[in-house]
C-alpha atoms as a PDB file:
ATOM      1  CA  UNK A   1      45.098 -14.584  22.965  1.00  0.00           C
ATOM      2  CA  UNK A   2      44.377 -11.101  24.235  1.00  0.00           C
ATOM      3  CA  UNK A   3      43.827  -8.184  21.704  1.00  0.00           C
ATOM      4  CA  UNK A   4      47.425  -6.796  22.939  1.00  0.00           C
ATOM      5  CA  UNK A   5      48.981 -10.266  21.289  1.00  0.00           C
ATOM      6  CA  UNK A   6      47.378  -9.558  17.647  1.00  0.00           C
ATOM      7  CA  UNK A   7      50.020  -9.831  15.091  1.00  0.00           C
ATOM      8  CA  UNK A   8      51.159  -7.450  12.576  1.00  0.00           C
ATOM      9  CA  UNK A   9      50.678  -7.609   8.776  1.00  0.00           C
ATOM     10  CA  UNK A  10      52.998  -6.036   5.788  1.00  0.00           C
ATOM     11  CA  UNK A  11      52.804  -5.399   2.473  1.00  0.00           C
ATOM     12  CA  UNK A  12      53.721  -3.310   0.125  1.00  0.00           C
ATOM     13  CA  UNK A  13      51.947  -0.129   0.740  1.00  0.00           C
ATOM     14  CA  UNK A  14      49.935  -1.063   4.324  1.00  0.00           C
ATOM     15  CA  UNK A  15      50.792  -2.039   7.907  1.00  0.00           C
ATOM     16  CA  UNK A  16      47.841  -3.930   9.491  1.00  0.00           C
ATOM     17  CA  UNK A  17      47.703  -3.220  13.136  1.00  0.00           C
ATOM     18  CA  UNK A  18      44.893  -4.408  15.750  1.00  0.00           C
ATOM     19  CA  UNK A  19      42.354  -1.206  16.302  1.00  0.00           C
ATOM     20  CA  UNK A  20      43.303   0.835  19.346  1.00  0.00           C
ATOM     21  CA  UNK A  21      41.037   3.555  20.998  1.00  0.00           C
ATOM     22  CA  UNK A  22      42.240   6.438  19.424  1.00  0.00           C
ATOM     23  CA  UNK A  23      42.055   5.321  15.875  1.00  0.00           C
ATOM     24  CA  UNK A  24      37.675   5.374  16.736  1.00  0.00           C
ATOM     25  CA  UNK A  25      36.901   8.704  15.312  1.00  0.00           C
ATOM     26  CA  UNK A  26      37.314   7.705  11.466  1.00  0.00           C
ATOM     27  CA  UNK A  27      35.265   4.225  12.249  1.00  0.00           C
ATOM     28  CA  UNK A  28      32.549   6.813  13.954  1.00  0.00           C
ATOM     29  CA  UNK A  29      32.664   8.991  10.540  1.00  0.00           C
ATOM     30  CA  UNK A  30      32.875   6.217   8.693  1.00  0.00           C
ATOM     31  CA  UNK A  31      29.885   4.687  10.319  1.00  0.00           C
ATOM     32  CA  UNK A  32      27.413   7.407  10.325  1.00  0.00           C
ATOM     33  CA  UNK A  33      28.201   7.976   6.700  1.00  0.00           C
ATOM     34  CA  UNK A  34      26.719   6.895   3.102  1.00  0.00           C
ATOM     35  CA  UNK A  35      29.381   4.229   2.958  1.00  0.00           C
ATOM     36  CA  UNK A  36      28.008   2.102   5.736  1.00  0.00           C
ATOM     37  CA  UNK A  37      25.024   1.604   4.152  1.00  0.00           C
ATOM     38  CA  UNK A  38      25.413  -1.665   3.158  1.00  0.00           C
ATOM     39  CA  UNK A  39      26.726  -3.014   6.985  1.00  0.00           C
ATOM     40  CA  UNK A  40      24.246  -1.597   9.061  1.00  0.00           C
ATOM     41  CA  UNK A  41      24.482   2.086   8.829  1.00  0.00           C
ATOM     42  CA  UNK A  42      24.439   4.900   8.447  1.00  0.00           C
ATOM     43  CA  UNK A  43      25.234   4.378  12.757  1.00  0.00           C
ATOM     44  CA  UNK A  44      24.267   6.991  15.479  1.00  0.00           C
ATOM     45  CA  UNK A  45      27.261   7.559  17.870  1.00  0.00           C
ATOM     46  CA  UNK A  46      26.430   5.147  20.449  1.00  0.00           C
ATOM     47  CA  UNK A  47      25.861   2.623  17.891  1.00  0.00           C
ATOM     48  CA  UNK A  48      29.443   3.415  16.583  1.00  0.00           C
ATOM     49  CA  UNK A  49      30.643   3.088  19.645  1.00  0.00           C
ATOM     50  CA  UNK A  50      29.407  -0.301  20.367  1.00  0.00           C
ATOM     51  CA  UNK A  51      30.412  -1.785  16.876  1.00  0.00           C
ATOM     52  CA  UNK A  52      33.935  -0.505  17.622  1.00  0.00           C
ATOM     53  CA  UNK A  53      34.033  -1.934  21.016  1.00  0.00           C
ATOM     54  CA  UNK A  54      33.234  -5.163  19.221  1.00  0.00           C
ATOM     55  CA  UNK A  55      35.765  -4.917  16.706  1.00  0.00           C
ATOM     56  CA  UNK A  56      38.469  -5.024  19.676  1.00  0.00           C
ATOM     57  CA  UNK A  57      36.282  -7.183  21.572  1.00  0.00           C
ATOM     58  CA  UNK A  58      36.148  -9.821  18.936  1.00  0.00           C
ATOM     59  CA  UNK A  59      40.001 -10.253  19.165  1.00  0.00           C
ATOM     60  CA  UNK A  60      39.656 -11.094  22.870  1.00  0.00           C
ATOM     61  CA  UNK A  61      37.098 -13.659  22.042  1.00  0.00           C
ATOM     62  CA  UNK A  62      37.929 -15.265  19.169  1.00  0.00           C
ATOM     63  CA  UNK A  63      41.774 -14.901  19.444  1.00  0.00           C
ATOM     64  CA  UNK A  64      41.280 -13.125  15.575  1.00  0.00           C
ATOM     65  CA  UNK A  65      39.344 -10.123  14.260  1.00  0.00           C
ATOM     66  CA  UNK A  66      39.952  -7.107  12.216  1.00  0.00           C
ATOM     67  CA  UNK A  67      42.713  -5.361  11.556  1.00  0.00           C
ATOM     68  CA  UNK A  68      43.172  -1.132  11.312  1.00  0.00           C
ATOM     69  CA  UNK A  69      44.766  -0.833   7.760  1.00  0.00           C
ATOM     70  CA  UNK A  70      47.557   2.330   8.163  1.00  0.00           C
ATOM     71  CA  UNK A  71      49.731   3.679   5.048  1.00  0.00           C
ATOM     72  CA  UNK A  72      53.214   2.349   5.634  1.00  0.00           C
ATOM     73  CA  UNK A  73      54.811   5.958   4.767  1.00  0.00           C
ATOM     74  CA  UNK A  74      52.218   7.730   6.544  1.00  0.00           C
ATOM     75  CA  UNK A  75      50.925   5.859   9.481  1.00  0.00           C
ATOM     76  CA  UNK A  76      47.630   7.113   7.799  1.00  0.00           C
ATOM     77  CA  UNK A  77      44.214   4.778   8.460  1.00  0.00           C
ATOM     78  CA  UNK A  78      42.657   4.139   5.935  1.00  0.00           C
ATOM     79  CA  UNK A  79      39.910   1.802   6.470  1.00  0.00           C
ATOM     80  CA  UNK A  80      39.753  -2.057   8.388  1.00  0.00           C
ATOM     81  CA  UNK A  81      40.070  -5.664   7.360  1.00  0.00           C
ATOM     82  CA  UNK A  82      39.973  -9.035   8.727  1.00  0.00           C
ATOM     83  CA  UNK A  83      37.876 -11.959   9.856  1.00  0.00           C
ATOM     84  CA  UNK A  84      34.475 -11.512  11.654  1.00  0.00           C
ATOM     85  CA  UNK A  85      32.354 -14.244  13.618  1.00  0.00           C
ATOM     86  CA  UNK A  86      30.151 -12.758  15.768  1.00  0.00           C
ATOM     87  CA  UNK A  87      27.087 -14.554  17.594  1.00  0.00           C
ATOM     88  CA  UNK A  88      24.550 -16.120  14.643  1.00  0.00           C
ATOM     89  CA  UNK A  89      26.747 -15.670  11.405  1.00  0.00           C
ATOM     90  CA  UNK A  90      27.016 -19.185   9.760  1.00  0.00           C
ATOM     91  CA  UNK A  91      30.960 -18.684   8.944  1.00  0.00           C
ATOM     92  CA  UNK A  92      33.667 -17.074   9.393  1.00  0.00           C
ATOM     93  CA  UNK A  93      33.995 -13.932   6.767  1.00  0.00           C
ATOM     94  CA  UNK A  94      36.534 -11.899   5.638  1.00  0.00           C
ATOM     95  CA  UNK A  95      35.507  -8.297   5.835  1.00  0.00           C
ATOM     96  CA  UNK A  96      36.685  -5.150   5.089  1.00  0.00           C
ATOM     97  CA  UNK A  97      35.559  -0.952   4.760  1.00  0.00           C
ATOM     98  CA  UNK A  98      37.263   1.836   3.910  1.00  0.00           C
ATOM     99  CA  UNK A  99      37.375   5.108   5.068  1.00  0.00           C
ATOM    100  CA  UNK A 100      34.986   7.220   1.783  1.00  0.00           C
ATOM    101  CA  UNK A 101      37.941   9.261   0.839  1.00  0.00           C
ATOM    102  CA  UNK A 102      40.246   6.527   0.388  1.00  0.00           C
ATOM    103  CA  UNK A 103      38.129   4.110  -2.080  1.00  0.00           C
ATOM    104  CA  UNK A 104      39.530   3.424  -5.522  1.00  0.00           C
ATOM    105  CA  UNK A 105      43.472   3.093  -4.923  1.00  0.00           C
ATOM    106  CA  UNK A 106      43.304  -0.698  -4.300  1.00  0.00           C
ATOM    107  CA  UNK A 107      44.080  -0.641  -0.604  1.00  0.00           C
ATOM    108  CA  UNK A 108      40.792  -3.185  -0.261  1.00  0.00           C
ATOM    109  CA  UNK A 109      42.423  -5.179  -2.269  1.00  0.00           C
ATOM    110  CA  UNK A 110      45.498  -5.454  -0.773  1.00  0.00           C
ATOM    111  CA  UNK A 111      44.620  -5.836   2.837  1.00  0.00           C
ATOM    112  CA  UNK A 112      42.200  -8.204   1.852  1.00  0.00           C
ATOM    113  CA  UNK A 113      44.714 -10.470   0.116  1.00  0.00           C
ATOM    114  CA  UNK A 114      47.062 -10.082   2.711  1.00  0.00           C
ATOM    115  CA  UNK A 115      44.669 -11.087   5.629  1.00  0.00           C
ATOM    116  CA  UNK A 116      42.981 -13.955   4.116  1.00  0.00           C
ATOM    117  CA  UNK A 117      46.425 -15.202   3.385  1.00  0.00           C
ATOM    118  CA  UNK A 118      47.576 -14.800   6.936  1.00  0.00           C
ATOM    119  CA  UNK A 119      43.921 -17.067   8.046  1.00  0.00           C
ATOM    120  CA  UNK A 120      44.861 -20.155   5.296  1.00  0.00           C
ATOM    121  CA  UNK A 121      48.803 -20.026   6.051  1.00  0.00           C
ATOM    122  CA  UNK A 122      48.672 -19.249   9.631  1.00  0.00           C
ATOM    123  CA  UNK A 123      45.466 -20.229  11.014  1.00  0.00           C
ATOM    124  CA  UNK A 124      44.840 -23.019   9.336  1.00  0.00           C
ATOM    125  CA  UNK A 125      41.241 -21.825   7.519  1.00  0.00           C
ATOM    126  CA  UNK A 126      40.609 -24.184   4.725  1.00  0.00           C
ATOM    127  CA  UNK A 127      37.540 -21.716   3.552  1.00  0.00           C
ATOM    128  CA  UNK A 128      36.107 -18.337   4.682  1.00  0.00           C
ATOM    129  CA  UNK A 129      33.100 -16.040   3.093  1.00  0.00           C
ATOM    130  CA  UNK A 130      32.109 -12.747   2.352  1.00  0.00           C
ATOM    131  CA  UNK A 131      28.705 -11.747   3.529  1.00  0.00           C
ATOM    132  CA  UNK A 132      27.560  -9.234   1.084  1.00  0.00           C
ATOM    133  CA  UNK A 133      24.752  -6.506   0.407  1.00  0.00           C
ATOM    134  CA  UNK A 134      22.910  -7.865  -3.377  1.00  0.00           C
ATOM    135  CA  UNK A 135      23.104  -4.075  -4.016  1.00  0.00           C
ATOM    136  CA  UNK A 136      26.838  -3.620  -3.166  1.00  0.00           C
ATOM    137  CA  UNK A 137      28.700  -3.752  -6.381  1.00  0.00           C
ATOM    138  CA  UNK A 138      31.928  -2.593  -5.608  1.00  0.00           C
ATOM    139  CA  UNK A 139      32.290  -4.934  -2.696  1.00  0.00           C
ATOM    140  CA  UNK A 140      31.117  -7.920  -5.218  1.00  0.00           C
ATOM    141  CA  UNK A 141      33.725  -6.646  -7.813  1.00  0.00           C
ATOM    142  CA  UNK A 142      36.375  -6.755  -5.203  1.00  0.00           C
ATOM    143  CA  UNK A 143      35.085 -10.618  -4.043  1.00  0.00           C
ATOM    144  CA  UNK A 144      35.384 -11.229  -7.481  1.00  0.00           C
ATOM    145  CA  UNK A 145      38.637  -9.995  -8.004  1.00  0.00           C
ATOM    146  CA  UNK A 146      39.786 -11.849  -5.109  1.00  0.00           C
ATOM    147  CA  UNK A 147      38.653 -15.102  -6.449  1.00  0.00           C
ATOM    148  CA  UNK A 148      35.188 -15.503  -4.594  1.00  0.00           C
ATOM    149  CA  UNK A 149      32.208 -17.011  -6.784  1.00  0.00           C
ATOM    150  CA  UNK A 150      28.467 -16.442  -5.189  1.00  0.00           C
ATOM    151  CA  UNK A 151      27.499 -19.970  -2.558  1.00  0.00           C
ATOM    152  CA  UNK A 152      23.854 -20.249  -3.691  1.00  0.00           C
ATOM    153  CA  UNK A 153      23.962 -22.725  -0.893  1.00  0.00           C
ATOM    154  CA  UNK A 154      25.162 -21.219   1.944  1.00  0.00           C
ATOM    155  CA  UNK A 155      23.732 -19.976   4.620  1.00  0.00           C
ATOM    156  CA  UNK A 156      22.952 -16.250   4.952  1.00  0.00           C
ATOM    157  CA  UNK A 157      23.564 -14.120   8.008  1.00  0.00           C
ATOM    158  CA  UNK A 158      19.833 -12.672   7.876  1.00  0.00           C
ATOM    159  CA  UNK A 159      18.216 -13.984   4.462  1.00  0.00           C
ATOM    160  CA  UNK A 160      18.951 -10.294   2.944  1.00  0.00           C
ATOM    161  CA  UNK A 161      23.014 -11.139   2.153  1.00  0.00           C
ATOM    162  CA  UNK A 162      24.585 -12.901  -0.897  1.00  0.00           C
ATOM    163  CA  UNK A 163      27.610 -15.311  -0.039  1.00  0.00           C
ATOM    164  CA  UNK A 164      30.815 -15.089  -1.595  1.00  0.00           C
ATOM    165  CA  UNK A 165      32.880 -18.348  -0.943  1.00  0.00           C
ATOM    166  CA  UNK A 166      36.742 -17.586  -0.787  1.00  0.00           C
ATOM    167  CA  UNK A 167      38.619 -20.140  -3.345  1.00  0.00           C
ATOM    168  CA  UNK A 168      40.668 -22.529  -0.645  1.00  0.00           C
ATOM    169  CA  UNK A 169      44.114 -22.129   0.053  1.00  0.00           C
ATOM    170  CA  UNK A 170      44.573 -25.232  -2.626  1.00  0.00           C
ATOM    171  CA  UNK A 171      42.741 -23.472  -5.118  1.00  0.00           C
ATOM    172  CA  UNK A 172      44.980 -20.263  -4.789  1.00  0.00           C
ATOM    173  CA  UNK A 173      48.000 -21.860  -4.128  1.00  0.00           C
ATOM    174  CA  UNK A 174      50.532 -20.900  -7.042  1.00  0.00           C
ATOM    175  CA  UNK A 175      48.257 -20.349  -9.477  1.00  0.00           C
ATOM    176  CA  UNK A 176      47.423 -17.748 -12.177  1.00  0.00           C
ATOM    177  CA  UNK A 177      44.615 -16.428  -9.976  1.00  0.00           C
ATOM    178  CA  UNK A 178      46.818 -15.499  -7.506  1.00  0.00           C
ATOM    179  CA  UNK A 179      49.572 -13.806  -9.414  1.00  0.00           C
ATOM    180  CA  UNK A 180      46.802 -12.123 -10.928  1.00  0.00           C
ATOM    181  CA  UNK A 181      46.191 -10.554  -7.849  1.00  0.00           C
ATOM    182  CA  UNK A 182      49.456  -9.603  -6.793  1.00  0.00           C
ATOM    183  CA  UNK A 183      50.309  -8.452 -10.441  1.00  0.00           C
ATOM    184  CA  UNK A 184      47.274  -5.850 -10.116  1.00  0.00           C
ATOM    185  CA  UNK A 185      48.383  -4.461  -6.057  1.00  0.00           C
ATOM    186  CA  UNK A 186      51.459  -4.298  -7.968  1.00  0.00           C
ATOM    187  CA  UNK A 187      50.110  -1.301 -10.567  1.00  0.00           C
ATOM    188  CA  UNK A 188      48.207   0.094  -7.679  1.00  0.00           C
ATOM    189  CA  UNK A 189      51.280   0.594  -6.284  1.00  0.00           C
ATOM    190  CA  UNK A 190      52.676   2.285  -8.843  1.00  0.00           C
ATOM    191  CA  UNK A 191      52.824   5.613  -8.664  1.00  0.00           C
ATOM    192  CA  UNK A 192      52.473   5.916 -12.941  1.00  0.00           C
ATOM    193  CA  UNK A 193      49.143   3.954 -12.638  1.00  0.00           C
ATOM    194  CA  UNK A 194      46.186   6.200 -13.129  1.00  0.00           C
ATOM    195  CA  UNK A 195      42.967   3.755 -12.927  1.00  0.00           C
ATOM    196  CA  UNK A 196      40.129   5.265 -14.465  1.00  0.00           C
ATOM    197  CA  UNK A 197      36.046   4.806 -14.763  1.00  0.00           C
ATOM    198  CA  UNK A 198      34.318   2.913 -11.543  1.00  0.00           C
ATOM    199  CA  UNK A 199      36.732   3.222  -8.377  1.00  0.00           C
ATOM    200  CA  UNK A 200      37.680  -0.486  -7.614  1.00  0.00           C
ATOM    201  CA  UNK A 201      38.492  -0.463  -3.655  1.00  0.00           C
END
């Protein structure tokens, strides 16, 4: 499955497309910004470069990866999502970043949801983690939110990450954990909805 074959995800605010080449410079700001603190950065611009090249790479090689998460009135990007296996994780995670200006309006959320349901319907996945940065609360609100409890057990990535084991597509399937979830994209989505305090991604 070559990177031009990655499928395309909808819901009710995004379009998830597979990263192309122009869509790099808000990954390079991204990257050599604050935000990426927690995944590596803050990147120089050949590091940039190479993540990004592995982000489209990983499609080729895998035959999944991350998606580019666009505004569906807007064709804006607004951050990534998706699944990410490189050479000496344990797993397979579900990842995500946004772009800085675009935290708090639930997009994370909602890509999230929307790719790890593609993995368990489509690909089969019967679990998935989220490597995460102890010092990264937003990102463990959002695993929380999403139905992820901390794998004490689990293998690490370098000894420095917590694990965040996704519930399995059993455990989600039709139950109040899951409407929770859509229930709460839907009041991002609303354009009354004014969420205040802590930006939630």
């Amino acid at each position: 499955m070559g990177h031009r074959d990655i499928p395309v995800l909808d819901t009710q605010r995004l379009v998830l497309r597979g990263p192309e080449p122009q869509e790099y410079p808000d990954f390079k700001a991204t990257f050599a910004s604050y935000r990426s603190r927690f995944m590596g950065g803050p990147l120089n611009g050949y590091e940039a470069w190479m993540l990004y090249a592995a982000e489209i790479g990983h499609w080729e090689i895998r035959g999944y990866g991350m998606w580019m998460v666009h505004l569906r009135d807007t064709d804006e990007t607004v951050g990534m999502a998706g699944g990410w296996f490189p050479a000496k994780w344990p797993e397979r995670e579900i990842a995500w970043i946004l772009w800085p200006e675009q935290a708090g309006k639930g997009y994370a959320l909602e890509a999230t949801h929307a790719v790890r349901r593609y993995y368990y319907e489509q690909k089969g996945w019967e679990t998935a983690v989220s490597y995460i940065d102890p010092k990264n609360l937003e990102a463990i609100r959002l695993a929380e939110r999403l139905g992820c409890t901390k794998d004490a057990g689990a293998p690490s990535v370098d000894g420095n990450d917590a694990v965040y084991r996704h519930p399995s597509p059993e455990a989600l399937r039709g139950t109040q954990l899951a409407h929770g979830i859509d229930m709460e994209i839907a009041h991002y989505a609303d354009p009354l909805f004014k969420p205040k305090g802590w930006a939630l991604d």
